[in-house]
C-alpha atoms as a PDB file:
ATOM      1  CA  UNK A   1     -31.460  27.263  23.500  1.00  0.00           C
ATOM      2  CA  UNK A   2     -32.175  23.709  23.258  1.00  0.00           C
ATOM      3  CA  UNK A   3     -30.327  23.380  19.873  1.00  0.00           C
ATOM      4  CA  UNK A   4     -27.176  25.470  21.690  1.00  0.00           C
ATOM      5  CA  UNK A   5     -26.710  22.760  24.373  1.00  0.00           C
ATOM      6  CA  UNK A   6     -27.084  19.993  21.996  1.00  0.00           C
ATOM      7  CA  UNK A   7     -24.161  21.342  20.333  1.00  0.00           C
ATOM      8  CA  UNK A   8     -22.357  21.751  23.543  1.00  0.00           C
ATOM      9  CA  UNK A   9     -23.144  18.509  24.712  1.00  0.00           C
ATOM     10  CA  UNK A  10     -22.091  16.706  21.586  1.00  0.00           C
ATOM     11  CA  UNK A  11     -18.660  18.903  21.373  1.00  0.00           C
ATOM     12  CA  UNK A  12     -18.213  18.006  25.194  1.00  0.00           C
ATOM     13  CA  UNK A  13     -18.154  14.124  24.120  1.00  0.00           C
ATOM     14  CA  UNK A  14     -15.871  14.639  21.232  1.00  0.00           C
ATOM     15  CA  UNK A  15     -13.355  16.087  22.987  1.00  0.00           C
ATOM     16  CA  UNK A  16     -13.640  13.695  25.855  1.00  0.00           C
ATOM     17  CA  UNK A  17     -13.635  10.659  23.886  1.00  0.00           C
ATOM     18  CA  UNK A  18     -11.961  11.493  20.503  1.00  0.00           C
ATOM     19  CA  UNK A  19     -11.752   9.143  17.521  1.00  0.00           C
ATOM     20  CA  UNK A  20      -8.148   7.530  17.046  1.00  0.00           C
ATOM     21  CA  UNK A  21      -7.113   8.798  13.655  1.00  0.00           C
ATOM     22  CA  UNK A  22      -6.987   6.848  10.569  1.00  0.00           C
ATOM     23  CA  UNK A  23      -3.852   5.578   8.679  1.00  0.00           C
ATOM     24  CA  UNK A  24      -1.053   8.433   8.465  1.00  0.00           C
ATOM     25  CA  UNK A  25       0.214   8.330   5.277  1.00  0.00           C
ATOM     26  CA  UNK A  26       3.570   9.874   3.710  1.00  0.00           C
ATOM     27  CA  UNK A  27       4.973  10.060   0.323  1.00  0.00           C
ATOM     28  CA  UNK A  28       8.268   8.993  -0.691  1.00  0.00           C
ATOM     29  CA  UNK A  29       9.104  10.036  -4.385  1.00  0.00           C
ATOM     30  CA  UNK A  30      11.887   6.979  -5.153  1.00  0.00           C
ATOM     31  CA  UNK A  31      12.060   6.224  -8.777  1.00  0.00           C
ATOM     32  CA  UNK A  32      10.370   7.533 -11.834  1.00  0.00           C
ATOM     33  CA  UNK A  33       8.542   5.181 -14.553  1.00  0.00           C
ATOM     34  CA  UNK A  34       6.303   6.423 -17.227  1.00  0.00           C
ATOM     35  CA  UNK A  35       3.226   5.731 -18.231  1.00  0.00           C
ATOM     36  CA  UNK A  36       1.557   6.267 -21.979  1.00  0.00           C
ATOM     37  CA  UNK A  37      -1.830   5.931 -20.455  1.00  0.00           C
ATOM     38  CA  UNK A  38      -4.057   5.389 -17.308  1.00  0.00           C
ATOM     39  CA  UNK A  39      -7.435   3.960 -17.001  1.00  0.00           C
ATOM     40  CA  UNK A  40      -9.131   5.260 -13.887  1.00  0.00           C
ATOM     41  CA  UNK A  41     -11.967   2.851 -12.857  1.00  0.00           C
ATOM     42  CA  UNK A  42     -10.146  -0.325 -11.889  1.00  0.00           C
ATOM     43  CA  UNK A  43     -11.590  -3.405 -11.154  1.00  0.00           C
ATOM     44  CA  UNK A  44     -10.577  -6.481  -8.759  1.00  0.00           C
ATOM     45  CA  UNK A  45     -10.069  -8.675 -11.844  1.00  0.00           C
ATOM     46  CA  UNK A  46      -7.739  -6.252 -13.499  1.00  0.00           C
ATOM     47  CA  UNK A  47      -4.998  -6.151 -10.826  1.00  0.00           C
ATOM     48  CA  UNK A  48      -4.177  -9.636 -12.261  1.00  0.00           C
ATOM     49  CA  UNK A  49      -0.046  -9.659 -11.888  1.00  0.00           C
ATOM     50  CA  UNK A  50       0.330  -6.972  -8.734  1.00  0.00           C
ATOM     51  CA  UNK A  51       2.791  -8.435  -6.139  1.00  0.00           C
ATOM     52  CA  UNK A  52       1.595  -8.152  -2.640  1.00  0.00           C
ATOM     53  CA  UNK A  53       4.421  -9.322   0.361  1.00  0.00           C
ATOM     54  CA  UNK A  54       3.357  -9.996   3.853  1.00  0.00           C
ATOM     55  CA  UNK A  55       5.764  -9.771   6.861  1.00  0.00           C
ATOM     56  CA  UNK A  56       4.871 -11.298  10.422  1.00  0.00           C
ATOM     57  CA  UNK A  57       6.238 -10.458  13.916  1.00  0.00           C
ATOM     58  CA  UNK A  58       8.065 -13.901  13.961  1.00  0.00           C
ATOM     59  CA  UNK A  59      10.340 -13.080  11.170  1.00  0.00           C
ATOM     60  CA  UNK A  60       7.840 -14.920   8.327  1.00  0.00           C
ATOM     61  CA  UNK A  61       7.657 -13.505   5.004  1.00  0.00           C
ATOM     62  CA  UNK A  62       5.947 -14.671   1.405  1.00  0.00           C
ATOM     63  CA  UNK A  63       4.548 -12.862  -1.431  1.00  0.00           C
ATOM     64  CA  UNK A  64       2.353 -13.433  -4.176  1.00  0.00           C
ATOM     65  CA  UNK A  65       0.760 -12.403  -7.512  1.00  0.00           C
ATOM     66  CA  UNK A  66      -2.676 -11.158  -7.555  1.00  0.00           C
ATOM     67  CA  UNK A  67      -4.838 -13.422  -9.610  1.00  0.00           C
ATOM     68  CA  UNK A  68      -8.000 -15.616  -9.268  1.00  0.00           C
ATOM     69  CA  UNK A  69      -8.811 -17.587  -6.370  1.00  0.00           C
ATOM     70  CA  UNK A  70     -12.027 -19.561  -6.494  1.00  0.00           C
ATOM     71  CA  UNK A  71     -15.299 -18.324  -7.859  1.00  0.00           C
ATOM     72  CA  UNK A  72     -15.576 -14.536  -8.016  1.00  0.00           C
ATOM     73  CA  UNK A  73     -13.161 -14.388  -5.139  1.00  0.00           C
ATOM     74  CA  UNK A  74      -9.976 -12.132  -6.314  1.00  0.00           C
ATOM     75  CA  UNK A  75      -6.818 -12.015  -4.809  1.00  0.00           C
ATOM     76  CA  UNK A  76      -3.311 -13.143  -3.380  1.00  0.00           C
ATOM     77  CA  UNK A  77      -2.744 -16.008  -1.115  1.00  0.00           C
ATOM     78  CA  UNK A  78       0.686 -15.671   0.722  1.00  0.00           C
ATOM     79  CA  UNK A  79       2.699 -18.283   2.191  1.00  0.00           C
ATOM     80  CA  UNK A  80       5.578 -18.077   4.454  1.00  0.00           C
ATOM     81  CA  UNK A  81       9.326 -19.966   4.001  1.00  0.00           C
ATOM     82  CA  UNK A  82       7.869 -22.627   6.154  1.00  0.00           C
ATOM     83  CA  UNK A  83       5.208 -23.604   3.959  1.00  0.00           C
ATOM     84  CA  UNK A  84       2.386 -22.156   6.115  1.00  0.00           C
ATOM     85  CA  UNK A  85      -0.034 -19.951   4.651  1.00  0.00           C
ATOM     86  CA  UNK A  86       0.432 -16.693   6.202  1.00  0.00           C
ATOM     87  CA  UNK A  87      -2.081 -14.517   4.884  1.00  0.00           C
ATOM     88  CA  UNK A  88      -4.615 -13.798   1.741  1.00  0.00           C
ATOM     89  CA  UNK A  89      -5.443 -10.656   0.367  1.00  0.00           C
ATOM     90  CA  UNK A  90      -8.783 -10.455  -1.392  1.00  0.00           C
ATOM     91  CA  UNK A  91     -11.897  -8.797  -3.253  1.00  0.00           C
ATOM     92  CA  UNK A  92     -14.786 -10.365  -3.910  1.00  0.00           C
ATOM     93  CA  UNK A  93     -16.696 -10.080  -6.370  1.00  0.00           C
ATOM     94  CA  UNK A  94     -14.564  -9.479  -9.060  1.00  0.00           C
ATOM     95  CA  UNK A  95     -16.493  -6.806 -11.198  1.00  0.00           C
ATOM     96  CA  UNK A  96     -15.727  -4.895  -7.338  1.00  0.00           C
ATOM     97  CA  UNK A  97     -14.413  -1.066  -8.075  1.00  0.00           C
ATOM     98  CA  UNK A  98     -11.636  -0.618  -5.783  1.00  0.00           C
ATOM     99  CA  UNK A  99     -11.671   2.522  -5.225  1.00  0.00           C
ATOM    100  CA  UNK A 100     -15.423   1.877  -3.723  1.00  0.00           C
ATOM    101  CA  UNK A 101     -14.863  -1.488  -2.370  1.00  0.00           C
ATOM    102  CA  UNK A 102     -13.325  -3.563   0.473  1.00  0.00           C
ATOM    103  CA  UNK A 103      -9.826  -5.589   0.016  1.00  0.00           C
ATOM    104  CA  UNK A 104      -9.933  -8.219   3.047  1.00  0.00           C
ATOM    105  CA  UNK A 105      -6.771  -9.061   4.835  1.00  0.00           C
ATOM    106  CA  UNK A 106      -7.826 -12.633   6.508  1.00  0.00           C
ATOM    107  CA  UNK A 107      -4.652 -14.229   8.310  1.00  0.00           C
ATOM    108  CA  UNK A 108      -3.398 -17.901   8.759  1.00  0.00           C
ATOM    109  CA  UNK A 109      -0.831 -17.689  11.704  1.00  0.00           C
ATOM    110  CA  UNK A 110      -1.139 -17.072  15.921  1.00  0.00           C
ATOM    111  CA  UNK A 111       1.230 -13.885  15.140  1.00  0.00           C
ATOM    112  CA  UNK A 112       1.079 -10.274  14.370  1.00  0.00           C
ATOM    113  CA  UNK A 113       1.728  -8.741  10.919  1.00  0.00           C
ATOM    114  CA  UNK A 114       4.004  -5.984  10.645  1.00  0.00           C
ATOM    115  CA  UNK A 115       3.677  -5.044   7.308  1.00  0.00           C
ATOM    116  CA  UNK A 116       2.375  -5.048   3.759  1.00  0.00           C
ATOM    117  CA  UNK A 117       4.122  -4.037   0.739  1.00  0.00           C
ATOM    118  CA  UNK A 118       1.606  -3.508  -2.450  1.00  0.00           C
ATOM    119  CA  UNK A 119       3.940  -3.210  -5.813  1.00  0.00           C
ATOM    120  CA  UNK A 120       2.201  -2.628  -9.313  1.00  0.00           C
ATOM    121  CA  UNK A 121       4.101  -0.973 -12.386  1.00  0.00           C
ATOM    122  CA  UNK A 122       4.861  -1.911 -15.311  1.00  0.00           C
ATOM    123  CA  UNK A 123       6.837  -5.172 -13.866  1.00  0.00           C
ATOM    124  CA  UNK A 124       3.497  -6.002 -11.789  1.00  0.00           C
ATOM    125  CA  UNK A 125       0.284  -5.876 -14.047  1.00  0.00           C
ATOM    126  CA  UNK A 126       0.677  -2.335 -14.594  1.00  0.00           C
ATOM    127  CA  UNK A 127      -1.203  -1.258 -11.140  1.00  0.00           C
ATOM    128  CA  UNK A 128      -1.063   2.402 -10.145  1.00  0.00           C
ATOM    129  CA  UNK A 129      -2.259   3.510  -6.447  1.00  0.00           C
ATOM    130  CA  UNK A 130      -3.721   6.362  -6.874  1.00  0.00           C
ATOM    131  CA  UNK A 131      -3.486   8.969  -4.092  1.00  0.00           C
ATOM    132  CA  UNK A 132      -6.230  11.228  -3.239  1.00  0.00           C
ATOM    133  CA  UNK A 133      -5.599  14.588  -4.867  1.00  0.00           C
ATOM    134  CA  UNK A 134      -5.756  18.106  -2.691  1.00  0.00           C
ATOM    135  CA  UNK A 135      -7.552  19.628  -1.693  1.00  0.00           C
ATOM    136  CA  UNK A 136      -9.766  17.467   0.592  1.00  0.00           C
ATOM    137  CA  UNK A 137      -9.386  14.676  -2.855  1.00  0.00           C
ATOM    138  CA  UNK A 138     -10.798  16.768  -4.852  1.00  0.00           C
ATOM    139  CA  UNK A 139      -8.473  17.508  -7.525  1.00  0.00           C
ATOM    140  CA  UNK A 140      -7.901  15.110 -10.429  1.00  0.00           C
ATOM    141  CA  UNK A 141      -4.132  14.754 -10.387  1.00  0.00           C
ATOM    142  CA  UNK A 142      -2.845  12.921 -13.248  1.00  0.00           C
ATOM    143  CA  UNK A 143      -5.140  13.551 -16.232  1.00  0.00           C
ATOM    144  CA  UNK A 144      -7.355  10.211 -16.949  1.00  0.00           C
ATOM    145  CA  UNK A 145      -7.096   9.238 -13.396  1.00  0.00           C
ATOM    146  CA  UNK A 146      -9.841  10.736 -11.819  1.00  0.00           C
ATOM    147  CA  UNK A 147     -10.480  10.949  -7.908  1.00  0.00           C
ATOM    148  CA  UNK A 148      -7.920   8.726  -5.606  1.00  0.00           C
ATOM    149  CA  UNK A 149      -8.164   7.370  -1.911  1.00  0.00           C
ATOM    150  CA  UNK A 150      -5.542   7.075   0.118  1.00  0.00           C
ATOM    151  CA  UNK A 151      -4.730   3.891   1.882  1.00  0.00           C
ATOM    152  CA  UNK A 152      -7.328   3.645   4.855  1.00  0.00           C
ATOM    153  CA  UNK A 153      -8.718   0.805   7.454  1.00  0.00           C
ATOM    154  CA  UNK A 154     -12.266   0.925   7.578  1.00  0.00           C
ATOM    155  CA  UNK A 155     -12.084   1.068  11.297  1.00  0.00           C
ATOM    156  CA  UNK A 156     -11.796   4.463  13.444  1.00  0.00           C
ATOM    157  CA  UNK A 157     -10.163   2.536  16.872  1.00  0.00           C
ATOM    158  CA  UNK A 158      -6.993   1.779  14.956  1.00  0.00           C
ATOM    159  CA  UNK A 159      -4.168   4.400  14.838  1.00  0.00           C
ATOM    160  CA  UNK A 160      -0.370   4.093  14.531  1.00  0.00           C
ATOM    161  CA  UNK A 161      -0.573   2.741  11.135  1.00  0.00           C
ATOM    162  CA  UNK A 162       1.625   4.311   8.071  1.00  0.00           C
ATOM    163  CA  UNK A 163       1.004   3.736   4.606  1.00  0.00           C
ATOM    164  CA  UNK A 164       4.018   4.929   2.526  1.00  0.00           C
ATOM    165  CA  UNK A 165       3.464   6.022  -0.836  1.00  0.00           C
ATOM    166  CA  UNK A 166       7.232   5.530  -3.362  1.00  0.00           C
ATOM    167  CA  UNK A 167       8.213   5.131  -6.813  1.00  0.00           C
ATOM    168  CA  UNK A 168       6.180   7.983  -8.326  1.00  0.00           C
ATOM    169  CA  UNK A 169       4.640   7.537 -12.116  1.00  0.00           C
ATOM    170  CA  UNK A 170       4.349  10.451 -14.782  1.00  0.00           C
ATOM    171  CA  UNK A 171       2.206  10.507 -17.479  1.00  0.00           C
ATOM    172  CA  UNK A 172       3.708  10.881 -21.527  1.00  0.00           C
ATOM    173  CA  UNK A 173       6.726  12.927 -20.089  1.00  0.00           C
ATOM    174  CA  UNK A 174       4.903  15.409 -18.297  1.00  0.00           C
ATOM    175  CA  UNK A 175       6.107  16.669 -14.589  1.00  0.00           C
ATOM    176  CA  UNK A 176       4.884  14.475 -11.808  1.00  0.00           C
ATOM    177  CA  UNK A 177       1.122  15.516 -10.842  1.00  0.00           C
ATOM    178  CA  UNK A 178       1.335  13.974  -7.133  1.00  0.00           C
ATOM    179  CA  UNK A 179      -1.489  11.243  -7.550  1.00  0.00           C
ATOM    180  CA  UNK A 180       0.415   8.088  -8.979  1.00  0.00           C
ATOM    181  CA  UNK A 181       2.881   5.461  -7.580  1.00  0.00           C
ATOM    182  CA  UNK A 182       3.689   2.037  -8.455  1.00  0.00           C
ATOM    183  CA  UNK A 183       4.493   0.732  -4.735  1.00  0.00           C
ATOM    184  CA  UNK A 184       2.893   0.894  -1.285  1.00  0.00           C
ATOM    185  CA  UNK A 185       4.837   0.273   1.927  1.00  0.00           C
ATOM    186  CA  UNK A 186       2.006  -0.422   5.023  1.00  0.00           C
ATOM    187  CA  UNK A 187       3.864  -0.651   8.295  1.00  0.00           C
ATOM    188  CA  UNK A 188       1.696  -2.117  11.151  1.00  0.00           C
ATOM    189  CA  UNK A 189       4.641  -2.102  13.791  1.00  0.00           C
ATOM    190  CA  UNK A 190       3.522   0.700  15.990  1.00  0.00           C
ATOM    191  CA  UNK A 191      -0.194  -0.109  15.648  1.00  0.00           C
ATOM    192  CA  UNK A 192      -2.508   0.896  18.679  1.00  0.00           C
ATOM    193  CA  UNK A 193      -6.170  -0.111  19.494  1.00  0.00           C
ATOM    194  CA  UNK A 194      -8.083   2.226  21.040  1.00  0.00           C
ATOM    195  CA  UNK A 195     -11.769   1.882  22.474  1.00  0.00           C
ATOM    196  CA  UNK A 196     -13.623   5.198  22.096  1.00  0.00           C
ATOM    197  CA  UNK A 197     -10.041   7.319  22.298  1.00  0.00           C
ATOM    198  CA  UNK A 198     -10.017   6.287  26.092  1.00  0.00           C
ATOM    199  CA  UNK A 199      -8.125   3.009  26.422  1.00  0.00           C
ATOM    200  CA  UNK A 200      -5.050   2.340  23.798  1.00  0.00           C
ATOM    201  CA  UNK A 201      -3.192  -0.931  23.761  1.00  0.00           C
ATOM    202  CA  UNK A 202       0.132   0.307  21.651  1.00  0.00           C
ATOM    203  CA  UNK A 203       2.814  -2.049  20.185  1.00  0.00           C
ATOM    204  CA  UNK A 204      -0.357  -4.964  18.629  1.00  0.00           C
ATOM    205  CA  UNK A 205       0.938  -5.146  15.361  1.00  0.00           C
ATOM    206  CA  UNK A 206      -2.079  -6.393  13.621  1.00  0.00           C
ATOM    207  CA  UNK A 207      -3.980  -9.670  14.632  1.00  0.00           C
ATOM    208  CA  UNK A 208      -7.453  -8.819  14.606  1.00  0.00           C
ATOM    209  CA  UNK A 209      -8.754 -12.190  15.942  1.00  0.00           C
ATOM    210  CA  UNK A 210      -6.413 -15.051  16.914  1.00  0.00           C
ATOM    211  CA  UNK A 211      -6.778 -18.394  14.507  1.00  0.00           C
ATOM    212  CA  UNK A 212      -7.500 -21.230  15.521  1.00  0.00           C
ATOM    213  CA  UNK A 213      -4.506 -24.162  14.862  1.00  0.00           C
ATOM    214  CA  UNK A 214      -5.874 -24.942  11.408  1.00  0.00           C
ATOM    215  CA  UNK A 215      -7.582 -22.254   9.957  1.00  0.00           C
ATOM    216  CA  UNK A 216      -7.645 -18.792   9.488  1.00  0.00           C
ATOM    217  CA  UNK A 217      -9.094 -16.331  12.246  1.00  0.00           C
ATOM    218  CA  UNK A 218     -12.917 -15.669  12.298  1.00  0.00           C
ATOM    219  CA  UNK A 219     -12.705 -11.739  11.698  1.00  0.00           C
ATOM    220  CA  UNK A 220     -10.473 -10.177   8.339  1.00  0.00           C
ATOM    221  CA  UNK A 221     -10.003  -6.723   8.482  1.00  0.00           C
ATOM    222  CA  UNK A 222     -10.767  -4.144   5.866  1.00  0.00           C
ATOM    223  CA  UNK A 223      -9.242  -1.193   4.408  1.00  0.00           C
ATOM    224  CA  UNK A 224      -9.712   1.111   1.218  1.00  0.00           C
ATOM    225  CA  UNK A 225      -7.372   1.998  -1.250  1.00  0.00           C
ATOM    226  CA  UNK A 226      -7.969   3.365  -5.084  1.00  0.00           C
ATOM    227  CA  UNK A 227      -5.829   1.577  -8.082  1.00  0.00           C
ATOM    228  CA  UNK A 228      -5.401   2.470 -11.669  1.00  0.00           C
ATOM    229  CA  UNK A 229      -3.897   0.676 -14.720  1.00  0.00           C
ATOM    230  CA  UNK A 230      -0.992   2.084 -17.018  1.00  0.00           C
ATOM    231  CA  UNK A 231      -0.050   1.754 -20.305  1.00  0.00           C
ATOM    232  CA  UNK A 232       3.701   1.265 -20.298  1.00  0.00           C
ATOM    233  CA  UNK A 233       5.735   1.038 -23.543  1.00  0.00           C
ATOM    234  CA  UNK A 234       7.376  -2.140 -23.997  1.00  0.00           C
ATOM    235  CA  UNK A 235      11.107  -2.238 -22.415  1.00  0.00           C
ATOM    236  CA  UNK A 236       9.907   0.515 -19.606  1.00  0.00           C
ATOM    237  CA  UNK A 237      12.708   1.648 -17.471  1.00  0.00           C
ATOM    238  CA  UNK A 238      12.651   2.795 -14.073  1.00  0.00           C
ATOM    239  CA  UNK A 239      14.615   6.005 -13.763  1.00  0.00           C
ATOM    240  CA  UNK A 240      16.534   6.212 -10.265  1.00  0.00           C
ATOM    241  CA  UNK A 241      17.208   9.206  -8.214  1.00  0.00           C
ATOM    242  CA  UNK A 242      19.908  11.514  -8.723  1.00  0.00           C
ATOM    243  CA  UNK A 243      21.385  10.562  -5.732  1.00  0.00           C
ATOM    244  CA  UNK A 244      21.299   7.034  -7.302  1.00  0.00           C
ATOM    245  CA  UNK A 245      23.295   8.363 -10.411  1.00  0.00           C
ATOM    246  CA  UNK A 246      25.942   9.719  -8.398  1.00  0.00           C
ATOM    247  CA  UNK A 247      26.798   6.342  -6.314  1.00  0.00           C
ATOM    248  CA  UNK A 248      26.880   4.907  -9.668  1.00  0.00           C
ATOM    249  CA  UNK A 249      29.134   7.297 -11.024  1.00  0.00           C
ATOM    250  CA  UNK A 250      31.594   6.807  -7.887  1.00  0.00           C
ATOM    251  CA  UNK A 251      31.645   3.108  -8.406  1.00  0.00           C
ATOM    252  CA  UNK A 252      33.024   2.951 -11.995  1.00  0.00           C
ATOM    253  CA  UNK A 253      35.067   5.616 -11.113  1.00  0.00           C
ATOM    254  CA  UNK A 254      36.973   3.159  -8.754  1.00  0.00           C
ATOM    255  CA  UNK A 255      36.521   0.704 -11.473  1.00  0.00           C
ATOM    256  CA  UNK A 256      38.113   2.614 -13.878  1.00  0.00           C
ATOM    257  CA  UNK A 257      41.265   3.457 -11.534  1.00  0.00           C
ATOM    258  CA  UNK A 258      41.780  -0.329 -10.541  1.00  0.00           C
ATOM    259  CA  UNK A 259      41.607  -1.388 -14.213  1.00  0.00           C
ATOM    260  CA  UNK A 260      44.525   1.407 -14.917  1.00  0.00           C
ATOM    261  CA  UNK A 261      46.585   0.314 -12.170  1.00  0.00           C
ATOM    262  CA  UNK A 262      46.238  -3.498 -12.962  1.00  0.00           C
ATOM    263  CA  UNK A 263      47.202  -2.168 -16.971  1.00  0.00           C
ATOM    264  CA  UNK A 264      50.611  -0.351 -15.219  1.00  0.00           C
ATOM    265  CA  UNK A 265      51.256  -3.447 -13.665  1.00  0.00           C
ATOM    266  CA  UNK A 266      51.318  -5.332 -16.794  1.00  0.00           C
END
């Protein structure tokens, strides 16, 4: 009896005051790349070349290369057009799995950020992000990758997030296994704060703690995401979409009919 109301009770609360849900995430295939080889457990110090953009509310935008910051502190430090730091992606230390660990978005400016964009391949230090397989992330996807993670904050109150998966990357030739991309789109725009699932503030962007004039703000947020490294073969093209073929094909179509009417004209 006793253990029949407990249940009731704590279905009751769950219902009243449900958890906001977690980043949504989508997949975008894009372009194709291929990869001769992937190594699975990736560290912070081997992202080294990964290009990681930053967009603000007030138009501000800067990217940067993922490298070595100070100590064992790994990472990106992004400045806007104006000079200003806007933001610094990190991992510390740098022997840090990341499909275990923390990155730490910490940032500079008394504005919201709308979005991050993470891009690896083989222009970028080779980075994968590695999706979490189905079912429930179970699978293995592409072989030598091992488990992924999904793009995630570490933080149950925030919803209206989307992390945007493109650019998919195969593995010797094979067909696509679902798991690998060489770019990540995170769009904070539409990002809502909710206390408990009972009072949301929508339309925040994200700025977790206001800075002060000088300095960054007091409290970085953190989210989860799972990389891998590939092997690509020197010259590595990306293949575009057939859809991409076809504009192409249009265009020196026109080409070619100017050129003939410019030759009549001679």
């Amino acid at each position: 009896m006793l253990k029949t109301r407990l249940i009731a009770i704590a279905t009751a609360l769950l219902c009243a005051a449900p958890l906001a849900a977690q980043a949504v995430v989508q997949v975008t295939p894009g372009s194709s790349s291929n990869t001769t080889a992937v190594t699975d457990q990736v560290s912070a110090n081997e992202m080294t070349g990964m290009r990681i953009t930053a967009t603000l509310a007030d138009g501000q935008s800067g990217f940067a290369t993922w490298g070595l910051l100070s100590g064992s502190t790994w990472g990106a430090d992004i400045f806007g057009q104006d000079g200003r730091q806007i933001a610094r992606v990190a991992m510390t230390p740098g022997t840090a799995d990341t499909f275990f660990s923390d990155w730490l978005v910490t940032l500079y400016q008394r504005t919201d950020l709308t979005s991050l964009q993470f891009q690896g391949g083989a222009g970028y230090g080779g980075v994968l992000f590695d999706r979490a397989s189905p079912p429930l992330g179970l699978g293995t996807g592409t072989a030598g990758s091992g488990l992924g993670r999904d793009f995630d904050l570490n933080d149950a109150n925030w919803s209206g997030i989307t992390a945007t998966y493109t650019d998919v990357v195969t593995l010797n030739g094979n067909p696509w296994a679902g798991d690998l991309f060489s770019h990540v789109s995170v769009d904070f725009t539409n990002a809502e704060w909710c206390t408990a699932g009972l009072l949301c503030l929508a339309g925040l962007g994200w700025n977790s703690d206001v800075p002060d004039a000088n300095g960054p703000n007091a409290n970085p947020f953190g989210f989860r995401m799972d990389t891998d490294l590939g092997r690509f073969p020197a010259g590595n093209t990306v293949v575009p979409e057939p859809s991409t073929y076809v504009l192409m094909a249009a265009g020196l179509a026109v080409l070619g009919i100017a050129a003939r009417r410019r030759n009549k004209r001679a």
